[in-house]
C-alpha atoms as a PDB file:
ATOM      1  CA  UNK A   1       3.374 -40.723   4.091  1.00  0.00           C
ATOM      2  CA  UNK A   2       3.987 -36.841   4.473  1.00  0.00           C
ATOM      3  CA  UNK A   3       7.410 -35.664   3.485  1.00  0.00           C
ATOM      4  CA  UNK A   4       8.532 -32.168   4.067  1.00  0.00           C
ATOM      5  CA  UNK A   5      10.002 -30.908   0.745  1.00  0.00           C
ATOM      6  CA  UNK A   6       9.966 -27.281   1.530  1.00  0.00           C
ATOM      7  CA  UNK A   7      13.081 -25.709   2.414  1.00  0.00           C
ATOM      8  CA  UNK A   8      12.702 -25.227   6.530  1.00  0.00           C
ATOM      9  CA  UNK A   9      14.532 -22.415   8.514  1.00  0.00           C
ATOM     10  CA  UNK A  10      15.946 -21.680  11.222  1.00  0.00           C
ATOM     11  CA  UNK A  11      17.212 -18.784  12.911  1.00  0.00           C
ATOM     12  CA  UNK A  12      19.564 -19.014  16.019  1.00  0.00           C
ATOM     13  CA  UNK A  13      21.663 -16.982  18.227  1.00  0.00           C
ATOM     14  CA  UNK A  14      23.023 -17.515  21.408  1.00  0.00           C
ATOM     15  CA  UNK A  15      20.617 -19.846  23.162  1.00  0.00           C
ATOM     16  CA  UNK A  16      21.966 -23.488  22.676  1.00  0.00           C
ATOM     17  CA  UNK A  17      19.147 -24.878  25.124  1.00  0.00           C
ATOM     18  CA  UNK A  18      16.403 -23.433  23.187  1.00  0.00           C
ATOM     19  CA  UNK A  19      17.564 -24.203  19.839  1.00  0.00           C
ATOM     20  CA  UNK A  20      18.247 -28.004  20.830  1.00  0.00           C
ATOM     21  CA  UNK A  21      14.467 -28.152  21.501  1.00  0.00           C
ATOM     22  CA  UNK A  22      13.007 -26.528  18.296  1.00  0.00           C
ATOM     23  CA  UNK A  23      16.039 -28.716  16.530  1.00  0.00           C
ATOM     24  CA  UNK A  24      14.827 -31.942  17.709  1.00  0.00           C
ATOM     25  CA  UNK A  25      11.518 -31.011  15.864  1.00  0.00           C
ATOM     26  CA  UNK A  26      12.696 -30.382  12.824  1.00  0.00           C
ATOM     27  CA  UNK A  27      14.961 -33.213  12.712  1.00  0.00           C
ATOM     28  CA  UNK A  28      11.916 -34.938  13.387  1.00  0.00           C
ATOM     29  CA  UNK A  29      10.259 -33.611  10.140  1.00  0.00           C
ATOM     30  CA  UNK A  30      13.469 -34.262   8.008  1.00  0.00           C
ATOM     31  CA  UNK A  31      13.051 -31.651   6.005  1.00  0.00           C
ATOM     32  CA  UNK A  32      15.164 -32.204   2.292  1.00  0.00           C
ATOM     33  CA  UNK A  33      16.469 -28.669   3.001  1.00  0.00           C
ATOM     34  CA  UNK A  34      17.722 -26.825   5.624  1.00  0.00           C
ATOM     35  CA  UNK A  35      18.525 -23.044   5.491  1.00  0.00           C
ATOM     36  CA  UNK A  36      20.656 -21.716   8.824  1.00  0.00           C
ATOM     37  CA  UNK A  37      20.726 -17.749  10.004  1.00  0.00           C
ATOM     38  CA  UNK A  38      22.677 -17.247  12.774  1.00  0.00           C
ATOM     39  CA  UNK A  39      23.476 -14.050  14.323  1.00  0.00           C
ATOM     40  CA  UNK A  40      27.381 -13.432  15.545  1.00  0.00           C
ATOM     41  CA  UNK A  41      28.112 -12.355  18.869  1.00  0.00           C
ATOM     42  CA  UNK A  42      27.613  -8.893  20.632  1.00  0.00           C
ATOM     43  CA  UNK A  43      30.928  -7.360  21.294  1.00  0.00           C
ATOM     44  CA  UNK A  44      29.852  -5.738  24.532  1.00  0.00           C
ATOM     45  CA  UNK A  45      28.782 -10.228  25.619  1.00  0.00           C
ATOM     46  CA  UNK A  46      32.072 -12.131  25.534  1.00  0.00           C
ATOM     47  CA  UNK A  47      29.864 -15.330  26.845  1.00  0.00           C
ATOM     48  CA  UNK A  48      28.123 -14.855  23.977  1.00  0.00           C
ATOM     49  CA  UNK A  49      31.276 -16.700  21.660  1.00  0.00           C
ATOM     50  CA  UNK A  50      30.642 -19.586  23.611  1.00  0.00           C
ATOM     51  CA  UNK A  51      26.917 -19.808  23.342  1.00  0.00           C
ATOM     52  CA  UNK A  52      26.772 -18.967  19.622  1.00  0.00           C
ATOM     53  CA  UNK A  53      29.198 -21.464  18.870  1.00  0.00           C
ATOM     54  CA  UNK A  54      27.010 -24.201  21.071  1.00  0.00           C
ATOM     55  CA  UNK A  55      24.094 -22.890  18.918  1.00  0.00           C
ATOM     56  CA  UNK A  56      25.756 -23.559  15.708  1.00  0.00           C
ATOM     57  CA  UNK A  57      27.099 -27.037  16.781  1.00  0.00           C
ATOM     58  CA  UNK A  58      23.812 -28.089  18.155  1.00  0.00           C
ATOM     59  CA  UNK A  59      22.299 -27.444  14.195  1.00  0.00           C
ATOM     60  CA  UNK A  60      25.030 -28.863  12.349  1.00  0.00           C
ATOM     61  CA  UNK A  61      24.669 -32.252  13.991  1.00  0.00           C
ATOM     62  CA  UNK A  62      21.804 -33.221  10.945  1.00  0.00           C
ATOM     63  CA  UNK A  63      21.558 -36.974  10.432  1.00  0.00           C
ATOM     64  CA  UNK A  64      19.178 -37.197   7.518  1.00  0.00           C
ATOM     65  CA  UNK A  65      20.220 -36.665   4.093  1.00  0.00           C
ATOM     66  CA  UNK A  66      19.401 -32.933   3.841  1.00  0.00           C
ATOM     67  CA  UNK A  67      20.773 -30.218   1.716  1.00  0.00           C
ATOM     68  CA  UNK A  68      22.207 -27.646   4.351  1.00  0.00           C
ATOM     69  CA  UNK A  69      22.705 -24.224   3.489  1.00  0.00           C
ATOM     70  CA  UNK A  70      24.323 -21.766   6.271  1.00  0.00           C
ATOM     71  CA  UNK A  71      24.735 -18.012   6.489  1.00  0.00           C
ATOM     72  CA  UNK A  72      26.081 -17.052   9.313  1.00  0.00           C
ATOM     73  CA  UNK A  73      27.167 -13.232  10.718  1.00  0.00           C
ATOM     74  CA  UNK A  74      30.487 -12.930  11.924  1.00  0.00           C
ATOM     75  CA  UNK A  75      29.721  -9.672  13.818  1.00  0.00           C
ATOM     76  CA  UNK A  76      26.171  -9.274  15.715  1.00  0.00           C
ATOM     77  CA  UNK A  77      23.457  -7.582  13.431  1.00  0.00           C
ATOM     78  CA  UNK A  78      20.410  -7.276  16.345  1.00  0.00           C
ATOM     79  CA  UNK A  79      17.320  -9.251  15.601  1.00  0.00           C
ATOM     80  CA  UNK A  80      15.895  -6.343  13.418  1.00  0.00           C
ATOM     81  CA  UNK A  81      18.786  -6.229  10.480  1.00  0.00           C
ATOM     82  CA  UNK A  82      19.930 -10.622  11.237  1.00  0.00           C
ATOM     83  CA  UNK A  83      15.795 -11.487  10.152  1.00  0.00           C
ATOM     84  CA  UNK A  84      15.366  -9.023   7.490  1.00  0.00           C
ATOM     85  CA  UNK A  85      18.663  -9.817   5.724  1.00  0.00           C
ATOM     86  CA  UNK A  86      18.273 -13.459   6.292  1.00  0.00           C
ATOM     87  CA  UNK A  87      15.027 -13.423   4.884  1.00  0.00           C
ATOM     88  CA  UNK A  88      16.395 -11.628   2.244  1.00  0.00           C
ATOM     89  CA  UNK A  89      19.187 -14.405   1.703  1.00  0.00           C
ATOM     90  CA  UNK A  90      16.790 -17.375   1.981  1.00  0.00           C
ATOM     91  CA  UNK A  91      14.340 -15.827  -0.425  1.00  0.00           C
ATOM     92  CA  UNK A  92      17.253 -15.804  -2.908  1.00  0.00           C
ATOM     93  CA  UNK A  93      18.074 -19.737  -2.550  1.00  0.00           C
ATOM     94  CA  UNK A  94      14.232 -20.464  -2.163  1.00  0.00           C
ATOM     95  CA  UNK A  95      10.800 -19.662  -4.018  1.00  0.00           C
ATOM     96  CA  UNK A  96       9.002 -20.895  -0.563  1.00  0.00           C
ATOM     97  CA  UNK A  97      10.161 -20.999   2.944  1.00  0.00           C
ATOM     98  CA  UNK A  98       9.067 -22.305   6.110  1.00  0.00           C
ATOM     99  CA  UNK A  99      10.355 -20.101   8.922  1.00  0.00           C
ATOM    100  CA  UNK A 100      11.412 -20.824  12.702  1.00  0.00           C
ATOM    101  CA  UNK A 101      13.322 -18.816  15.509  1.00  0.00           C
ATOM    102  CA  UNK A 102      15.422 -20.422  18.350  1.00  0.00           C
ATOM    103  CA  UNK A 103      11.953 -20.005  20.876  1.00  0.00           C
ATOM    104  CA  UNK A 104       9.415 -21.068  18.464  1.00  0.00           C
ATOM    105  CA  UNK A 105       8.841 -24.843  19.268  1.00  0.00           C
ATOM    106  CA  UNK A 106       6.623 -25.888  16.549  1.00  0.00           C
ATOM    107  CA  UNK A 107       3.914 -28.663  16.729  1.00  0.00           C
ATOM    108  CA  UNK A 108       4.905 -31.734  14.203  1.00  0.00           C
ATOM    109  CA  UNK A 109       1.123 -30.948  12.312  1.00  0.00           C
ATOM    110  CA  UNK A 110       3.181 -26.994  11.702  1.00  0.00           C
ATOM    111  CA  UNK A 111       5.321 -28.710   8.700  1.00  0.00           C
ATOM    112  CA  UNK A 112       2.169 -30.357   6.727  1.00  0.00           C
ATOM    113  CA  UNK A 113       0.030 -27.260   7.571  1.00  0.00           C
ATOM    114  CA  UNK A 114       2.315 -24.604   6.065  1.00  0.00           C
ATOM    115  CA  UNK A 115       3.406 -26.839   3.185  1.00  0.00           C
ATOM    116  CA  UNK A 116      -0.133 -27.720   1.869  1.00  0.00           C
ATOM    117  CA  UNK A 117      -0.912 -23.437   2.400  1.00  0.00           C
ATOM    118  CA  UNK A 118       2.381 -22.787   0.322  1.00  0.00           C
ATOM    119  CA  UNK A 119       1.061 -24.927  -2.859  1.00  0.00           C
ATOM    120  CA  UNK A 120      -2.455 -24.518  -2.627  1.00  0.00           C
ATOM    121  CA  UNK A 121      -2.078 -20.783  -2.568  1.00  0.00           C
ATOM    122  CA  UNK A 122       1.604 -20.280  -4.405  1.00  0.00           C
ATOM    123  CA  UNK A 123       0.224 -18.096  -7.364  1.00  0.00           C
ATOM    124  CA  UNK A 124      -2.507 -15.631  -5.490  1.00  0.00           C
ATOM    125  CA  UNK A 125      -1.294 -12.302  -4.583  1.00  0.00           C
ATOM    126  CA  UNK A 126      -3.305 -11.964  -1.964  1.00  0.00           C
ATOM    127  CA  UNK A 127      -2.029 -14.656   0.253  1.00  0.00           C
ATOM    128  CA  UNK A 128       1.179 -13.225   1.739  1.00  0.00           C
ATOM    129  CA  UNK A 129       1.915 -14.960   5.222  1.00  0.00           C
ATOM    130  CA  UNK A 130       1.159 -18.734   6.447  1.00  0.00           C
ATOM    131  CA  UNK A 131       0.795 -18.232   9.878  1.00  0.00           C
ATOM    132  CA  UNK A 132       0.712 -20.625  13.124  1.00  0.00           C
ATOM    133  CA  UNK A 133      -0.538 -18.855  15.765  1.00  0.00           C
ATOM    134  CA  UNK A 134      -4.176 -18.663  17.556  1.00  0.00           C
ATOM    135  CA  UNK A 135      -4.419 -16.207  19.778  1.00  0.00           C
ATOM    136  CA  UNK A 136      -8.354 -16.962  19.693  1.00  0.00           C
ATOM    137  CA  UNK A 137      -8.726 -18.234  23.126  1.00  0.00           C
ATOM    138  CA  UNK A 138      -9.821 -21.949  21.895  1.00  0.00           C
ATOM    139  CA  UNK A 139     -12.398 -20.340  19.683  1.00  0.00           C
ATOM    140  CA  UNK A 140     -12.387 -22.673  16.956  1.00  0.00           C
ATOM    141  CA  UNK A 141     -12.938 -21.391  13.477  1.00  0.00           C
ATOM    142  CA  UNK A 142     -15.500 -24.763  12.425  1.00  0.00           C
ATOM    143  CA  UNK A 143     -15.994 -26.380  10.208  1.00  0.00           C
ATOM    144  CA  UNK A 144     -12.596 -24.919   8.214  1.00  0.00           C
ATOM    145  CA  UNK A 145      -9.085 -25.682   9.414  1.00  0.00           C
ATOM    146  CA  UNK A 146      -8.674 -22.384   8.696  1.00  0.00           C
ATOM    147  CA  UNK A 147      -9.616 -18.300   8.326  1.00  0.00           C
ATOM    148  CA  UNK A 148      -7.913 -15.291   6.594  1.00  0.00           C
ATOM    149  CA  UNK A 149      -6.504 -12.467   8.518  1.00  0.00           C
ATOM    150  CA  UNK A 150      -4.993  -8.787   8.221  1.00  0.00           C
ATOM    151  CA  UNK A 151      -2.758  -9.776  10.842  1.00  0.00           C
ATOM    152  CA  UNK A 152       0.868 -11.861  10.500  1.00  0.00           C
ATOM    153  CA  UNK A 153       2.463 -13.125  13.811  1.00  0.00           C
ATOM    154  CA  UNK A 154       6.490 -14.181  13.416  1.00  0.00           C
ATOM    155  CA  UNK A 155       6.464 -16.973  15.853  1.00  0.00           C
ATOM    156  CA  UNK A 156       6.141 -19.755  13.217  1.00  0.00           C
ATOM    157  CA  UNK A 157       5.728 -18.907   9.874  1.00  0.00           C
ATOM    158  CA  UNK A 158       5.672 -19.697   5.947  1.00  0.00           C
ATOM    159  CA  UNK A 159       6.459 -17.353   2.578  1.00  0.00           C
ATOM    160  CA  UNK A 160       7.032 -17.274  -0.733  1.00  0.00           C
ATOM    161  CA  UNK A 161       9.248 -15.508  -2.566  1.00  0.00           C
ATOM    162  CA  UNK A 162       7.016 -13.394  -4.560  1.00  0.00           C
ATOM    163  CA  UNK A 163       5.275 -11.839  -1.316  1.00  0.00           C
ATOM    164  CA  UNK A 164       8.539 -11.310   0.610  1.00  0.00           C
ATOM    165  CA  UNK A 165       9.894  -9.514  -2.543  1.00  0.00           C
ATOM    166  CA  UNK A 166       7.491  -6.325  -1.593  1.00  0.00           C
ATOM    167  CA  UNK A 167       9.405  -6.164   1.965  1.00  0.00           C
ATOM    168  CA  UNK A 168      11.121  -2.999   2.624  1.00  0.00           C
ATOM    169  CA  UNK A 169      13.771  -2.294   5.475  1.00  0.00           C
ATOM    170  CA  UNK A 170      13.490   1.402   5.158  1.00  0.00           C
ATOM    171  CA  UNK A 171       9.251   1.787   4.769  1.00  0.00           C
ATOM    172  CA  UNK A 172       9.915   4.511   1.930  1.00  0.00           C
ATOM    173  CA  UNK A 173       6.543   4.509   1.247  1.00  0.00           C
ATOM    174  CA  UNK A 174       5.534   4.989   5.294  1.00  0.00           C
ATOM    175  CA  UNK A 175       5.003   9.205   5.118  1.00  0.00           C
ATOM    176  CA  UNK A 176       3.111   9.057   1.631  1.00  0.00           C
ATOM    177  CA  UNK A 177       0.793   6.594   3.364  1.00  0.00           C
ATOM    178  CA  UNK A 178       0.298   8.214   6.580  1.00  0.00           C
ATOM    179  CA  UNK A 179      -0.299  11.833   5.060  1.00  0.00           C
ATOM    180  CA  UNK A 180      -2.715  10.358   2.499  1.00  0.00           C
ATOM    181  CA  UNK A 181      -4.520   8.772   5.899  1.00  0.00           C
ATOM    182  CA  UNK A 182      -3.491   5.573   6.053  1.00  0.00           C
ATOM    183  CA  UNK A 183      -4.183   2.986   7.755  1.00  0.00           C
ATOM    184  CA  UNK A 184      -7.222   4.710   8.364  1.00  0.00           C
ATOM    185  CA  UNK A 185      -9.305   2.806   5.025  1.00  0.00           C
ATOM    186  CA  UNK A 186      -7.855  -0.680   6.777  1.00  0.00           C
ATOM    187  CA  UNK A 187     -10.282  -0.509   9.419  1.00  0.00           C
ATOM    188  CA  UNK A 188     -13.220   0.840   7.668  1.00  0.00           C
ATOM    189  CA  UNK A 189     -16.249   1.914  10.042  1.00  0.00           C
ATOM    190  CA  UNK A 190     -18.969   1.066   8.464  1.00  0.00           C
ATOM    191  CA  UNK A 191     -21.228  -1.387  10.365  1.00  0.00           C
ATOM    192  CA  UNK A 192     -19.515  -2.113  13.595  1.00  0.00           C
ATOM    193  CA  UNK A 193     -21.602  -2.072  16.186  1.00  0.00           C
ATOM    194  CA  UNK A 194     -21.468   0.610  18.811  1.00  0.00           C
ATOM    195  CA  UNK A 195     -18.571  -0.374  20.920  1.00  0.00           C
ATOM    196  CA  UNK A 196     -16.004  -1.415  18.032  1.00  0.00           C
ATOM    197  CA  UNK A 197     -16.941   2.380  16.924  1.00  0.00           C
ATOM    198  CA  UNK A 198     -15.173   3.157  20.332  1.00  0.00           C
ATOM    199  CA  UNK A 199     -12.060   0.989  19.969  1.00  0.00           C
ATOM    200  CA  UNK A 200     -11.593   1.752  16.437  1.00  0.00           C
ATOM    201  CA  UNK A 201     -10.043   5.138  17.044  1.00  0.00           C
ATOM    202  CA  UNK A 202      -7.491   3.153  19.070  1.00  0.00           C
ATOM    203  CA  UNK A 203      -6.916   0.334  16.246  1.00  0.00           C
ATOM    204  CA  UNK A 204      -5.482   3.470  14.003  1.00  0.00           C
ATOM    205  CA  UNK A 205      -4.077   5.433  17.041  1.00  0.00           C
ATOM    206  CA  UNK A 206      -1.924   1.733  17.628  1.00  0.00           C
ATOM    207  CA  UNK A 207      -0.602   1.189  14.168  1.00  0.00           C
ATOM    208  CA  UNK A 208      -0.291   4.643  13.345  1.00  0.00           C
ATOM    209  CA  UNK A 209       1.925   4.844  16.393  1.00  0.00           C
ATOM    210  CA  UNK A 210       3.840   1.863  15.549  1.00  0.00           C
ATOM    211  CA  UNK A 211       4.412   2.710  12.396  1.00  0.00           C
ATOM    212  CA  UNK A 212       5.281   5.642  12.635  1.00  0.00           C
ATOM    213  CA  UNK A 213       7.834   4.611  16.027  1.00  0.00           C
ATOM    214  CA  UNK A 214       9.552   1.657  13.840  1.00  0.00           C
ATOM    215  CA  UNK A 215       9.558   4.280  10.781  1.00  0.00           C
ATOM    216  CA  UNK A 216      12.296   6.275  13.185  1.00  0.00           C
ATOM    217  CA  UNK A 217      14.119   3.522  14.403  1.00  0.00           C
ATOM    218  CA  UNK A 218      12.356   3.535  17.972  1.00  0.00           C
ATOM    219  CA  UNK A 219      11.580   0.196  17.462  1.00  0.00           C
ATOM    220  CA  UNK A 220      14.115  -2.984  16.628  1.00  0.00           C
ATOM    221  CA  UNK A 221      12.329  -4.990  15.339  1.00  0.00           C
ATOM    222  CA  UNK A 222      11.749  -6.352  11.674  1.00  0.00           C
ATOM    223  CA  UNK A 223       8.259  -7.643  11.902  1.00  0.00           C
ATOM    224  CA  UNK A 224       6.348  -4.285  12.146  1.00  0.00           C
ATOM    225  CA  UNK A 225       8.328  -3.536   8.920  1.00  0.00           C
ATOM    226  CA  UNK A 226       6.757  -7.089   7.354  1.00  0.00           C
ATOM    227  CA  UNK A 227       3.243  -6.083   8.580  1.00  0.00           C
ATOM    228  CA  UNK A 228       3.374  -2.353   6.734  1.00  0.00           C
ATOM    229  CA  UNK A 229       4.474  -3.820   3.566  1.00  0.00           C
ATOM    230  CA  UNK A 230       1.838  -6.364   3.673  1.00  0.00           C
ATOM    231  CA  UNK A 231      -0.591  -4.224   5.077  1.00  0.00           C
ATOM    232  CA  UNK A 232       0.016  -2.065   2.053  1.00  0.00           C
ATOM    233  CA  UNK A 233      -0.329  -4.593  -0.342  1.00  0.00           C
ATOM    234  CA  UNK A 234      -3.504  -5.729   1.238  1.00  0.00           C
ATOM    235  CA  UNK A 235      -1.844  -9.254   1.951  1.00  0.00           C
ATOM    236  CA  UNK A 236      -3.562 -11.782   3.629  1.00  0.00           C
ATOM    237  CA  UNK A 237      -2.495 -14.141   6.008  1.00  0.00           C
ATOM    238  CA  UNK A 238      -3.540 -18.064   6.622  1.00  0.00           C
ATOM    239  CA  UNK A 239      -4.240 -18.421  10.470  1.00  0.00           C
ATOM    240  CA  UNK A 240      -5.247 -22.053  11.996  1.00  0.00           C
ATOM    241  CA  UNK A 241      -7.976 -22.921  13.360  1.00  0.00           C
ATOM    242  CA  UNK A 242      -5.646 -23.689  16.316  1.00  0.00           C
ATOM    243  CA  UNK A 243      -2.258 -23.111  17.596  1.00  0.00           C
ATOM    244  CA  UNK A 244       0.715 -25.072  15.905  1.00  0.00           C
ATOM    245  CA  UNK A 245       3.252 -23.406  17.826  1.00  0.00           C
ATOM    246  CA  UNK A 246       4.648 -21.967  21.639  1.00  0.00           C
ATOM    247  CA  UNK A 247       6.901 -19.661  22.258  1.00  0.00           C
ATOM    248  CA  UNK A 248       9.445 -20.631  24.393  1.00  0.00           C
ATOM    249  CA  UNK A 249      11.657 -18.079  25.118  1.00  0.00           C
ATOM    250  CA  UNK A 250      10.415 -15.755  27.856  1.00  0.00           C
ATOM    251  CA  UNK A 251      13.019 -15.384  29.450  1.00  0.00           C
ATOM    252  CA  UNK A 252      15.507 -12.388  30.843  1.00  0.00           C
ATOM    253  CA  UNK A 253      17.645 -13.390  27.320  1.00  0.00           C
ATOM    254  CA  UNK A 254      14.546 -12.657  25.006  1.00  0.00           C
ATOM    255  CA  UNK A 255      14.851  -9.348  23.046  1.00  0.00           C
ATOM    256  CA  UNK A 256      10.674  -8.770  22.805  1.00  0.00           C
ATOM    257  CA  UNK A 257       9.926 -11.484  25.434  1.00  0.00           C
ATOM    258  CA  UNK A 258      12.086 -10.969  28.558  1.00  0.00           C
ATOM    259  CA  UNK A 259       8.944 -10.713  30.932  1.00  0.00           C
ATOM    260  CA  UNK A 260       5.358 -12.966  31.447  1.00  0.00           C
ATOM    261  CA  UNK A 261       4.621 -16.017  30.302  1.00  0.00           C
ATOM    262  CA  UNK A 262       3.994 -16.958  26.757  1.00  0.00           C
ATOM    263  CA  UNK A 263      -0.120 -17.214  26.097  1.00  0.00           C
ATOM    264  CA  UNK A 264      -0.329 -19.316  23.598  1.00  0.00           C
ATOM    265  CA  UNK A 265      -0.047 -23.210  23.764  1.00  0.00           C
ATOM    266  CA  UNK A 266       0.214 -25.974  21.961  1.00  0.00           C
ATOM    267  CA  UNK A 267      -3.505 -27.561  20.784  1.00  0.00           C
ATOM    268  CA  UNK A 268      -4.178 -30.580  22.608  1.00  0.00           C
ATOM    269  CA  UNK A 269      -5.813 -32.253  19.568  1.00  0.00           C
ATOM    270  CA  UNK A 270      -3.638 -32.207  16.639  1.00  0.00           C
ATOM    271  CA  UNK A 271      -4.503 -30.772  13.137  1.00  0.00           C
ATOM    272  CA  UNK A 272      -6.675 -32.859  11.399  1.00  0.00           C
ATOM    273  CA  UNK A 273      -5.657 -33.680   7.468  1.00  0.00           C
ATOM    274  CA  UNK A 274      -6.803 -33.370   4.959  1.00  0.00           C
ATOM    275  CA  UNK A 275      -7.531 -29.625   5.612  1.00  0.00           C
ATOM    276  CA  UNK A 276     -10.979 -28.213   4.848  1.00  0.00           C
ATOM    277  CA  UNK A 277     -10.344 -25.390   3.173  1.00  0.00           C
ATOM    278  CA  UNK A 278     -12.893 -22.486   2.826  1.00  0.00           C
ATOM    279  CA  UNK A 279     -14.977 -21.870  -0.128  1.00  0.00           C
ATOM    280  CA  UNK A 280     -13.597 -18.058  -0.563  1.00  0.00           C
ATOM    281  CA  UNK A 281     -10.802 -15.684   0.410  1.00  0.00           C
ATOM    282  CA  UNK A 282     -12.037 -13.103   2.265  1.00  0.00           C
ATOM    283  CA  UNK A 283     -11.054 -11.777   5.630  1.00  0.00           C
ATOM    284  CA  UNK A 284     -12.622 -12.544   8.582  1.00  0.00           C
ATOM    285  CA  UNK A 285     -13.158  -9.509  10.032  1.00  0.00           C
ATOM    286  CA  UNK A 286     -15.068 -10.723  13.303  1.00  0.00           C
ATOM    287  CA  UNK A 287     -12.299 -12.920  13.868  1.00  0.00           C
ATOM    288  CA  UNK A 288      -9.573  -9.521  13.291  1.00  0.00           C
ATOM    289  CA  UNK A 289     -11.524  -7.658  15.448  1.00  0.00           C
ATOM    290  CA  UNK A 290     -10.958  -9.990  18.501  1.00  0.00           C
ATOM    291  CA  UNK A 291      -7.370  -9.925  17.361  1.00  0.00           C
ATOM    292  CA  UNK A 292      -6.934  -6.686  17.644  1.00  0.00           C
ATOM    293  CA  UNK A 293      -8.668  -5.869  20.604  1.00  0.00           C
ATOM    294  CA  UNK A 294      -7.335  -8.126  22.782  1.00  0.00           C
ATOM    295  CA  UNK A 295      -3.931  -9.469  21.297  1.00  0.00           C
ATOM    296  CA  UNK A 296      -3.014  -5.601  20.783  1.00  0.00           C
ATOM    297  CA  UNK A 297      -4.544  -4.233  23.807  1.00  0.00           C
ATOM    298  CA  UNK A 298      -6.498  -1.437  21.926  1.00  0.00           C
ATOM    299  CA  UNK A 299      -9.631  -1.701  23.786  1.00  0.00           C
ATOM    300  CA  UNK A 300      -9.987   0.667  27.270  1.00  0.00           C
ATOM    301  CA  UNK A 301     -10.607  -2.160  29.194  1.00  0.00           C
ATOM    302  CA  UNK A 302      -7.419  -4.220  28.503  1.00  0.00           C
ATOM    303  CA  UNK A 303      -5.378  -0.980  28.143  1.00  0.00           C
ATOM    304  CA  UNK A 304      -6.741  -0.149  31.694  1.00  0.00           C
ATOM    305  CA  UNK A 305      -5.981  -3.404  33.504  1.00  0.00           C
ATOM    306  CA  UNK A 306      -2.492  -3.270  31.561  1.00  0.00           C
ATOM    307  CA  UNK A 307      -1.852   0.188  33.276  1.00  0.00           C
ATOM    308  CA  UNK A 308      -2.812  -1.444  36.808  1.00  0.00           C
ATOM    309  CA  UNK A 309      -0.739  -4.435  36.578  1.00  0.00           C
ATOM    310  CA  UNK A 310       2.384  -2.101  35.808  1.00  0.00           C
ATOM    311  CA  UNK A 311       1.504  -0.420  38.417  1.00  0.00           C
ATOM    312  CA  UNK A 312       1.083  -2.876  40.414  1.00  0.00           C
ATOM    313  CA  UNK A 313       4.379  -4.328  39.626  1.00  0.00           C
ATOM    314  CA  UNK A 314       6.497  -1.411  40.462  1.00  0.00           C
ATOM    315  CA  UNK A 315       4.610  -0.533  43.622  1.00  0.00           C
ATOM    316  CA  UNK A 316       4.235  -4.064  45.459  1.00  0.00           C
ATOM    317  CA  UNK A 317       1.961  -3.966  48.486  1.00  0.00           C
END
C-alpha cells in the first residue's frame, strides 16, 4: 500500500472554498508531513481578514497523525515574494517537497507520481522540476509514463532541495546572459524543419521579453524567476504522460487566472504504476516544440487568432 512520506505543501490565501477542495485531497493522501504558506491580508481588502482566517481554519482541521509545520505572513507579501520565500522556508525544513496552491486540485495518482520522480532521480543535477501538467492535447507520450522537458509549469509540482538552492529572486545573472545572447543557444536551429525556422525567432523574442519584463519588476510573478534559473542550469523537468492536475481558480479573485477557462483536465484513466520509465534523459524536443508553440502562443497563427479574440472581446457585435 502507497504511503506518502514526502513532506506535501500547500500554499493558501484568501480563498476558503478553493482550498477546502485541494484540502480534501491531500487529507486523502495523508501525507506524514504537512508544510503551510499562507499569505496575510492586503491592507487595501478588509474582507480579506475574514477569508484568510477561513483559509487557515479550513487547513488546520488535519485528522491523521501528521507533522504540521506553518509559516504564515502577518502582512500580505503578493504571490511573487509569499512563493519565493516560502519555497525558500520549506526548502530549509525539507530536502524534497511536493508543492500545491489553493487552485491546483491534484489527481490522487499526483502524490505516487511525484514521490517515485523525487527518489528515482534525487542525486542527478539535471532533473530540477517534477511536473504535473500536459498541455499535450491527449497526445500520449507511449509506451513511457513519462518525457523530459525545458519547460516547468507551477500548477502542481515537486523539488528538491539541491535544485531549488540555484533559485534567485533578483536574476543577477539575467544581463550577463542576455548580452552574451542568451537564450538564444536554448533553442538551437539546427534541423527544424522549415516552419519551426519561422517560429523560432518568436521562441527567443518570448523569453527574451519575459525575461527581461520580470528582470524589471513588470511582472509579479515568481515562476518566470524559477524557469531562468533552471533554464540556466540546463534543468530538466519530469512531465506525465498525462495530466495529474486542474486548475481551479479562474476566477475574477485569481492573480494570473482572472479570465477563460482553465485547459487542462483531469485524465480520465488514472496513472498506471509501476511507472515505465525511459531508458535515457534527454529532452524531448518534438514534444517542447508543441509546448512552446501552442502553450506560449509563439507561433503567427495562435498569436493571430489571440489578437482577434481580444478584439473581439472589446468590440462585441
Amino acid at each position: 500500500m502507497f504511503q506518502l512520506t514526502t513532506p506535501v505543501v500547500i500554499f493558501i490565501f484568501n480563498r476558503p472554498d478553493l482550498t477546502r477542495q485541494v484540502f480534501a485531497e491531500i487529507r486523502n493522501a495523508r501525507p506524514e508531513r504537512l508544510l503551510i504558506v499562507a499569505d496575510g491580508p492586503r491592507p487595501d481588502h478588509p474582507e480579506d481578514i475574514q477569508y484568510c482566517a477561513a483559509a487557515r481554519d479550513i487547513v488546520e482541521k488535519v485528522d491523521w497523525p501528521c507533522d504540521v509545520q506553518k509559516n504564515y505572513s502577518q502582512n500580505n507579501l503578493g504571490c511573487e515574494r509569499r512563493v519565493a520565500t516560502g519555497l525558500d522556508w520549506v526548502f530549509e525544513q525539507a530536502e524534497t517537497a511536493i508543492i500545491l496552491e489553493d487552485d491546483c486540485l491534484p489527481d490522487p495518482c499526483f502524490f505516487r507520481f511525484c514521490q517515485e520522480i523525487l527518489e528515482r532521480y534525487r542525486d542527478d543535477p539535471r532533473i530540477m522540476v517534477v511536473g504535473s501538467c500536459n498541455f499535450r492535447y491527449k497526445k500520449m507520450r507511449a509506451p513511457f509514463s513519462y518525457y523530459f522537458s525545458r519547460f516547468h509549469h507551477p500548477w502542481g509540482w515537486a523539488s528538491w532541495r539541491r535544485a531549488w538552492q540555484h533559485f534567485d529572486f533578483d536574476m543577477q545573472q539575467w544581463p550577463d546572459a542576455r548580452d552574451a545572447g542568451w537564450p538564444a543557444h536554448t533553442f538551437p536551429r539546427r534541423g527544424l524543419l522549415r516552419d519551426i525556422w519561422r517560429d523560432d525567432g518568436r521562441t527567443l523574442r518570448f523569453w527574451t521579453n519575459t525575461f527581461q519584463q520580470t528582470y524589471d519588476g513588470n511582472k509579479n510573478t515568481w515562476d518566470y524567476r524559477w524557469a531562468f534559473a533552471c533554464f540556466l542550469n540546463g534543468g530538466l523537468s519530469v512531465m506525465p504522460d498525462r495530466n495529474l492536475v486542474t486548475n481551479i481558480g479562474f476566477d475574477d479573485r485569481g492573480t494570473h487566472t482572472r479570465k477563460g477557462r482553465c485547459k487542462l483536465r483531469l485524465c480520465d484513466e488514472p496513472m498506471p504504476f509501476p511507472l515505465n520509465h525511459p531508458p535515457k534523459v534527454v529532452c524531448d524536443i518534438e514534444a517542447d516544440r508543441r509546448m512552446q508553440r501552442y502553450h506560449f502562443a509563439t507561433s503567427f497563427l495562435n498569436c493571430l487568432k489571440q489578437k482577434i479574440k481580444n478584439i473581439r472581446k472589446r468590440f462585441p457585435l
